[in-house]
Protein backbone atom coordinates (compact mmCIF):
# COMPACT_ATOMS: atom_id res chain seq x y z
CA UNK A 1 22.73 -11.93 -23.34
CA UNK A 2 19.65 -10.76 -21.33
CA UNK A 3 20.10 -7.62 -19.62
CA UNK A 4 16.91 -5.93 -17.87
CA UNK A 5 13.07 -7.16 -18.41
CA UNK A 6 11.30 -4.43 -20.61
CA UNK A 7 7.81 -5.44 -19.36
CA UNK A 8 5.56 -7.73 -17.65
CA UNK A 9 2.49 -7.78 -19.78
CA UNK A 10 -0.85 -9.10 -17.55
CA UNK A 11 -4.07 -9.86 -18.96
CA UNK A 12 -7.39 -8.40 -18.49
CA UNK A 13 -11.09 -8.73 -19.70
CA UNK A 14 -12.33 -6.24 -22.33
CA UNK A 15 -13.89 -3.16 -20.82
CA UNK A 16 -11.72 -3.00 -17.72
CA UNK A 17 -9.47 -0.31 -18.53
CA UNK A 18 -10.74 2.45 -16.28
CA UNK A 19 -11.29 -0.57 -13.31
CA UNK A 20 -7.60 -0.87 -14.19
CA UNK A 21 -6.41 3.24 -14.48
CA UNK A 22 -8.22 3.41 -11.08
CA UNK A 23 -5.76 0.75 -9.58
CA UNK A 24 -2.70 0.73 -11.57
CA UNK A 25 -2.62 4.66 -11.52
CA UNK A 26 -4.52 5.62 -8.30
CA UNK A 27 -3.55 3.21 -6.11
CA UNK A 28 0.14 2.35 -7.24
CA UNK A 29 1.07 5.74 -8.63
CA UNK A 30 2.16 4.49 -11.69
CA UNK A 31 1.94 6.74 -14.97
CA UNK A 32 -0.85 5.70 -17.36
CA UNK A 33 2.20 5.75 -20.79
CA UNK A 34 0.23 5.94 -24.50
CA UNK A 35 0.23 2.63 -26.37
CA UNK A 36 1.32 2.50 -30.63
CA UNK A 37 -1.63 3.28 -32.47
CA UNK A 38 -1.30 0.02 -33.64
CA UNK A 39 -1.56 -1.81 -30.15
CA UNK A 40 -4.26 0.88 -28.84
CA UNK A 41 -6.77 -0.61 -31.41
CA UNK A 42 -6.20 -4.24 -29.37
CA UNK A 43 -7.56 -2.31 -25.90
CA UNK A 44 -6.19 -2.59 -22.39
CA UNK A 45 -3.54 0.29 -21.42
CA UNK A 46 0.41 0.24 -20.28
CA UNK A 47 1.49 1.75 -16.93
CA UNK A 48 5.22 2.88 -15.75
CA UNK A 49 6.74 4.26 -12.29
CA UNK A 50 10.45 4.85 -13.05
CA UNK A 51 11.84 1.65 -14.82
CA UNK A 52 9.32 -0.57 -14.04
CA UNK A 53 6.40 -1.03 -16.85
CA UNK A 54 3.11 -2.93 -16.63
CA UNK A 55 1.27 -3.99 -19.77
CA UNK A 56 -2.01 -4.64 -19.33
CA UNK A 57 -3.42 -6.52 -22.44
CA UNK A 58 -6.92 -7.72 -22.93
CA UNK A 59 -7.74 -11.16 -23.38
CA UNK A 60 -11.52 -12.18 -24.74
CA UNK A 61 -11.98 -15.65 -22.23
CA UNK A 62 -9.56 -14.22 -19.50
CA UNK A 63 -9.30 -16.14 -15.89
CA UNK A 64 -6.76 -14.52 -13.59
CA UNK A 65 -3.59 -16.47 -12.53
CA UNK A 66 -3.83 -17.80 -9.27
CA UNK A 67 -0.04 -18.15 -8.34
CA UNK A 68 1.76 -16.10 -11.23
CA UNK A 69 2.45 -12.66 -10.99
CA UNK A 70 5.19 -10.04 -11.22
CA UNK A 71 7.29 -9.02 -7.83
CA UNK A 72 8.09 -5.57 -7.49
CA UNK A 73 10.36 -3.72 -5.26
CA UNK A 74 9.58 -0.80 -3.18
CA UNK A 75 10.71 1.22 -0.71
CA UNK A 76 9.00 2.35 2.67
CA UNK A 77 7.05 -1.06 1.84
CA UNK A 78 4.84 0.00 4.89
CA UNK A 79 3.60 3.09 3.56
CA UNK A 80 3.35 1.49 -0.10
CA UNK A 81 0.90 -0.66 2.13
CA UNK A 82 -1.08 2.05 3.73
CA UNK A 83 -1.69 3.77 0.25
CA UNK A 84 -3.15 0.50 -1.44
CA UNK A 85 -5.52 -0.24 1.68
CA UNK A 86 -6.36 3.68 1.73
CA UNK A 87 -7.69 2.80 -1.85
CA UNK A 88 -9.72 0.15 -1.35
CA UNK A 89 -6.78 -2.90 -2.67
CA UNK A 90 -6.38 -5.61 -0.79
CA UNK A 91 -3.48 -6.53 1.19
CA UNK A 92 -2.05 -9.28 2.22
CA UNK A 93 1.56 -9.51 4.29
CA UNK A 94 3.61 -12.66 3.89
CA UNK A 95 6.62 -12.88 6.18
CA UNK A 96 7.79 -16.52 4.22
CA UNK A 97 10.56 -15.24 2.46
CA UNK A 98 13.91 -14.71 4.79
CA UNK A 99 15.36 -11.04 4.70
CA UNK A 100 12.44 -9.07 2.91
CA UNK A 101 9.24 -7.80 3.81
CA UNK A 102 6.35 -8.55 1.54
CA UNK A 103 2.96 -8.54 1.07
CA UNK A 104 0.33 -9.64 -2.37
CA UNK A 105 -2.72 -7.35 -3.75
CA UNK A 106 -4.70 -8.10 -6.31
CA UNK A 107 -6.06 -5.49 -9.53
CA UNK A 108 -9.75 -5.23 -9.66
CA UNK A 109 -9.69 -8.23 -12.30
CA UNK A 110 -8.17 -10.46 -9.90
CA UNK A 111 -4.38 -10.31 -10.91
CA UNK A 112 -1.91 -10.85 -8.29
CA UNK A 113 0.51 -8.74 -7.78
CA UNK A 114 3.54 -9.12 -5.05
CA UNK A 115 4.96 -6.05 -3.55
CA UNK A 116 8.49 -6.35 -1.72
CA UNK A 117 11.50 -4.70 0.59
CA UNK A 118 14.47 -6.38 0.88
CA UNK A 119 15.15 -6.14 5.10
């Protein structure tokens, strides 16, 4: 029986990580958490704000997902909003979904992320 997702894992090109700390850790506030030894030979670098995690995992002939992506929750989805622009992210409200608030961003690799606040 599932019970809770562990982790979305994203993909990335080699030699992005510190486009990606600058985002992921900067920008959304998440905690930059140490990969296995193991996995920290493969590259790329995990992420987690309470007990949401982000795995960010490099892939040699990567091309970003144009629809896929992970939806997160927030709160104060406004100021959430504010901080990403502040940093440079882009943001993009969508009001299509009935009884949240949401908007989209995308990492400096061009993965989409969707940000939302239930109403």
């Amino acid at each position: 029986m599932l019970s809770a997702i562990d982790h979305v894992q994203l993909a990335a090109p080699p030699g992005s990580e510190d486009r990606l700390r600058a985002y992921y850790a900067d920008a959304l506030g998440m905690t930059e958490i140490p990969k296995p030894p193991v996995l920290a030979a493969r590259g790329g670098c995990w992420f987690q704000a309470g007990a949401v995690q982000l795995h960010l995992g490099i892939e040699e002939d990567f091309r970003p997902a144009h629809k896929a992506h992970p939806g997160l929750r927030v709160t104060d989805i406004e100021a959430y909003a504010a901080r990403l622009a502040a940093h440079g992210a882009p943001v993009t409200w969508d009001d299509a979904l009935p009884g949240h608030r949401r908007f989209s961003s995308r990492d400096p690799v061009g993965n989409r992320l969707e940000f939302l606040e239930p109403e």
